[in-house]
C-alpha atoms as a PDB file:
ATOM      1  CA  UNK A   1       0.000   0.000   0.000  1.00  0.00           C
ATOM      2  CA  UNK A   2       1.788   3.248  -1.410  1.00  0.00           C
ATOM      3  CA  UNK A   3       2.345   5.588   1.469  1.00  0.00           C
ATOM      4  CA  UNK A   4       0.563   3.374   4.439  1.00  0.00           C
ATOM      5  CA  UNK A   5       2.758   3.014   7.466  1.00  0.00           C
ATOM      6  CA  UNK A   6       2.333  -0.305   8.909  1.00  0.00           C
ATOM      7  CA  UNK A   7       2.833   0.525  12.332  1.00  0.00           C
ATOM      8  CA  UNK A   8       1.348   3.103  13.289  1.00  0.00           C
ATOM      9  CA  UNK A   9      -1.881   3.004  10.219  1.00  0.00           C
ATOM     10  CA  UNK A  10      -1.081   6.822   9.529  1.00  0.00           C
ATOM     11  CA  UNK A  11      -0.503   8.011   6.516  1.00  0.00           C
ATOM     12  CA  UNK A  12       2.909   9.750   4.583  1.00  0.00           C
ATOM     13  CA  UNK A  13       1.951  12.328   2.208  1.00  0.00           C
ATOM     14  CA  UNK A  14       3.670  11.289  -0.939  1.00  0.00           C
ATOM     15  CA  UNK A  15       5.136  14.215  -3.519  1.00  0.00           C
ATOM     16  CA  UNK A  16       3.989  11.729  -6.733  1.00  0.00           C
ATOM     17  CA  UNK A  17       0.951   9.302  -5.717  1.00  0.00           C
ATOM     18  CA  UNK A  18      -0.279   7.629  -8.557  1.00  0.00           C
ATOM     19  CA  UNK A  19      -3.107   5.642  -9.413  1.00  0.00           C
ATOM     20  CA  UNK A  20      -3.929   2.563  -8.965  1.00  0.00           C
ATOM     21  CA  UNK A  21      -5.566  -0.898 -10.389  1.00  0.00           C
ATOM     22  CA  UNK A  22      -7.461  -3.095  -8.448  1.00  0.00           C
ATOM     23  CA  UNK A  23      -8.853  -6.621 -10.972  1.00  0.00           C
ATOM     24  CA  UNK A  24     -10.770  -9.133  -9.330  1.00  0.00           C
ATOM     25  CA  UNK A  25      -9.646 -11.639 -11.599  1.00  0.00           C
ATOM     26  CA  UNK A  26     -12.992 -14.458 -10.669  1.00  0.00           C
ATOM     27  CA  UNK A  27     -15.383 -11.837 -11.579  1.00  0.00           C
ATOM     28  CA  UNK A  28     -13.855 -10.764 -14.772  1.00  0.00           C
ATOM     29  CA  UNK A  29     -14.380 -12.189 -18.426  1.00  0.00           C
ATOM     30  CA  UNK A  30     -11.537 -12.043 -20.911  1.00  0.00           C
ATOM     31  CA  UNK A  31     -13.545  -9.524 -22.874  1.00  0.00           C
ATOM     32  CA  UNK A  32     -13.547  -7.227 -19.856  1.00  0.00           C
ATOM     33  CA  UNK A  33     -10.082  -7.657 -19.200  1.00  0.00           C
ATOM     34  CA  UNK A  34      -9.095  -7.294 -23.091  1.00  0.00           C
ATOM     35  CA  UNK A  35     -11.489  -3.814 -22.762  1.00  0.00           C
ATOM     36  CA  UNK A  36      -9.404  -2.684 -19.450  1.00  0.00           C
ATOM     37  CA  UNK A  37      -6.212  -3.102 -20.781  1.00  0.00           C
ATOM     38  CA  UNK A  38      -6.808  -1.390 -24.415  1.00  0.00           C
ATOM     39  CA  UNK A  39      -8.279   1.350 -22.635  1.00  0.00           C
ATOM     40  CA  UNK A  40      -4.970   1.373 -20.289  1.00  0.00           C
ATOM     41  CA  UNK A  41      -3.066   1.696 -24.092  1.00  0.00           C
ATOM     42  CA  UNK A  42      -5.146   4.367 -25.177  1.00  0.00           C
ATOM     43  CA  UNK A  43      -4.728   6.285 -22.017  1.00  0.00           C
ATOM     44  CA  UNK A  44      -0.672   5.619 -22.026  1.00  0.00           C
ATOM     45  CA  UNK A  45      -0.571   6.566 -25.469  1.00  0.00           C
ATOM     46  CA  UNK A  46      -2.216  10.153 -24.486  1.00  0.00           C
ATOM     47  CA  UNK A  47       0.002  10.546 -21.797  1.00  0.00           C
ATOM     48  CA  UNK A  48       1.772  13.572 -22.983  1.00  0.00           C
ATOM     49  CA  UNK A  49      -1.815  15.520 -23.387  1.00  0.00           C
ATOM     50  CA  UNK A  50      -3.362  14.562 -20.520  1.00  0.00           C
ATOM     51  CA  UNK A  51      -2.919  16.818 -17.229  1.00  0.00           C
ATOM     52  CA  UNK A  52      -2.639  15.712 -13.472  1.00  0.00           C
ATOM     53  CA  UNK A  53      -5.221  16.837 -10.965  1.00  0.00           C
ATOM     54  CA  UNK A  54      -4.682  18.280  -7.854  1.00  0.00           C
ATOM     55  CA  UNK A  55      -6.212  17.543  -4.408  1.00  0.00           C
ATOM     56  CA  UNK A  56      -8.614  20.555  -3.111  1.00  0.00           C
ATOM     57  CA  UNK A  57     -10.492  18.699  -0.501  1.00  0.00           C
ATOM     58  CA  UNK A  58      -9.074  15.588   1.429  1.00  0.00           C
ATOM     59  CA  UNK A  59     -12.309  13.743   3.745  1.00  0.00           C
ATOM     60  CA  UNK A  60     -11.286  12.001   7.020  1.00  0.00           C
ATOM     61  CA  UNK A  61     -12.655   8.546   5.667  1.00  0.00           C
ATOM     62  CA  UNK A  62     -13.260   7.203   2.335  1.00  0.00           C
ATOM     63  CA  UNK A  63      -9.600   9.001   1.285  1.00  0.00           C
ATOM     64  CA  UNK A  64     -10.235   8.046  -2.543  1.00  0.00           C
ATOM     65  CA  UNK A  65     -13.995   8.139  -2.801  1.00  0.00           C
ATOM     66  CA  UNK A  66     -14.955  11.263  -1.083  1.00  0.00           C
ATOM     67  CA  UNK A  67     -11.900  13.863  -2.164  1.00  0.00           C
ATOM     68  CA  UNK A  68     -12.491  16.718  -4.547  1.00  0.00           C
ATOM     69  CA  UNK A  69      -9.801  17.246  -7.479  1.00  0.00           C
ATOM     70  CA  UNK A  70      -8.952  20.121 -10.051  1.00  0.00           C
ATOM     71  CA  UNK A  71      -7.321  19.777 -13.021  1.00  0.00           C
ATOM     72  CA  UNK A  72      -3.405  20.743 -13.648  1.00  0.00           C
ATOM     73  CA  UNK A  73      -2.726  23.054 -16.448  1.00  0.00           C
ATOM     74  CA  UNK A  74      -0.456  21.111 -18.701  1.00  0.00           C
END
Protein backbone atom coordinates (compact mmCIF):
# COMPACT_ATOMS: atom_id res chain seq x y z
CA UNK A 1 0.00 0.00 0.00
CA UNK A 2 1.79 3.25 -1.41
CA UNK A 3 2.34 5.59 1.47
CA UNK A 4 0.56 3.37 4.44
CA UNK A 5 2.76 3.01 7.47
CA UNK A 6 2.33 -0.30 8.91
CA UNK A 7 2.83 0.53 12.33
CA UNK A 8 1.35 3.10 13.29
CA UNK A 9 -1.88 3.00 10.22
CA UNK A 10 -1.08 6.82 9.53
CA UNK A 11 -0.50 8.01 6.52
CA UNK A 12 2.91 9.75 4.58
CA UNK A 13 1.95 12.33 2.21
CA UNK A 14 3.67 11.29 -0.94
CA UNK A 15 5.14 14.21 -3.52
CA UNK A 16 3.99 11.73 -6.73
CA UNK A 17 0.95 9.30 -5.72
CA UNK A 18 -0.28 7.63 -8.56
CA UNK A 19 -3.11 5.64 -9.41
CA UNK A 20 -3.93 2.56 -8.97
CA UNK A 21 -5.57 -0.90 -10.39
CA UNK A 22 -7.46 -3.09 -8.45
CA UNK A 23 -8.85 -6.62 -10.97
CA UNK A 24 -10.77 -9.13 -9.33
CA UNK A 25 -9.65 -11.64 -11.60
CA UNK A 26 -12.99 -14.46 -10.67
CA UNK A 27 -15.38 -11.84 -11.58
CA UNK A 28 -13.86 -10.76 -14.77
CA UNK A 29 -14.38 -12.19 -18.43
CA UNK A 30 -11.54 -12.04 -20.91
CA UNK A 31 -13.54 -9.52 -22.87
CA UNK A 32 -13.55 -7.23 -19.86
CA UNK A 33 -10.08 -7.66 -19.20
CA UNK A 34 -9.09 -7.29 -23.09
CA UNK A 35 -11.49 -3.81 -22.76
CA UNK A 36 -9.40 -2.68 -19.45
CA UNK A 37 -6.21 -3.10 -20.78
CA UNK A 38 -6.81 -1.39 -24.42
CA UNK A 39 -8.28 1.35 -22.64
CA UNK A 40 -4.97 1.37 -20.29
CA UNK A 41 -3.07 1.70 -24.09
CA UNK A 42 -5.15 4.37 -25.18
CA UNK A 43 -4.73 6.29 -22.02
CA UNK A 44 -0.67 5.62 -22.03
CA UNK A 45 -0.57 6.57 -25.47
CA UNK A 46 -2.22 10.15 -24.49
CA UNK A 47 0.00 10.55 -21.80
CA UNK A 48 1.77 13.57 -22.98
CA UNK A 49 -1.81 15.52 -23.39
CA UNK A 50 -3.36 14.56 -20.52
CA UNK A 51 -2.92 16.82 -17.23
CA UNK A 52 -2.64 15.71 -13.47
CA UNK A 53 -5.22 16.84 -10.97
CA UNK A 54 -4.68 18.28 -7.85
CA UNK A 55 -6.21 17.54 -4.41
CA UNK A 56 -8.61 20.56 -3.11
CA UNK A 57 -10.49 18.70 -0.50
CA UNK A 58 -9.07 15.59 1.43
CA UNK A 59 -12.31 13.74 3.75
CA UNK A 60 -11.29 12.00 7.02
CA UNK A 61 -12.66 8.55 5.67
CA UNK A 62 -13.26 7.20 2.33
CA UNK A 63 -9.60 9.00 1.28
CA UNK A 64 -10.23 8.05 -2.54
CA UNK A 65 -13.99 8.14 -2.80
CA UNK A 66 -14.95 11.26 -1.08
CA UNK A 67 -11.90 13.86 -2.16
CA UNK A 68 -12.49 16.72 -4.55
CA UNK A 69 -9.80 17.25 -7.48
CA UNK A 70 -8.95 20.12 -10.05
CA UNK A 71 -7.32 19.78 -13.02
CA UNK A 72 -3.41 20.74 -13.65
CA UNK A 73 -2.73 23.05 -16.45
CA UNK A 74 -0.46 21.11 -18.70
Amino acid sequence: MNGIVKETGGYIFLVLDLAGLTILIKTCANSQMENTAESIIRLYEKRDIISGLKMTYESEYLRFFQDRFEKLSL
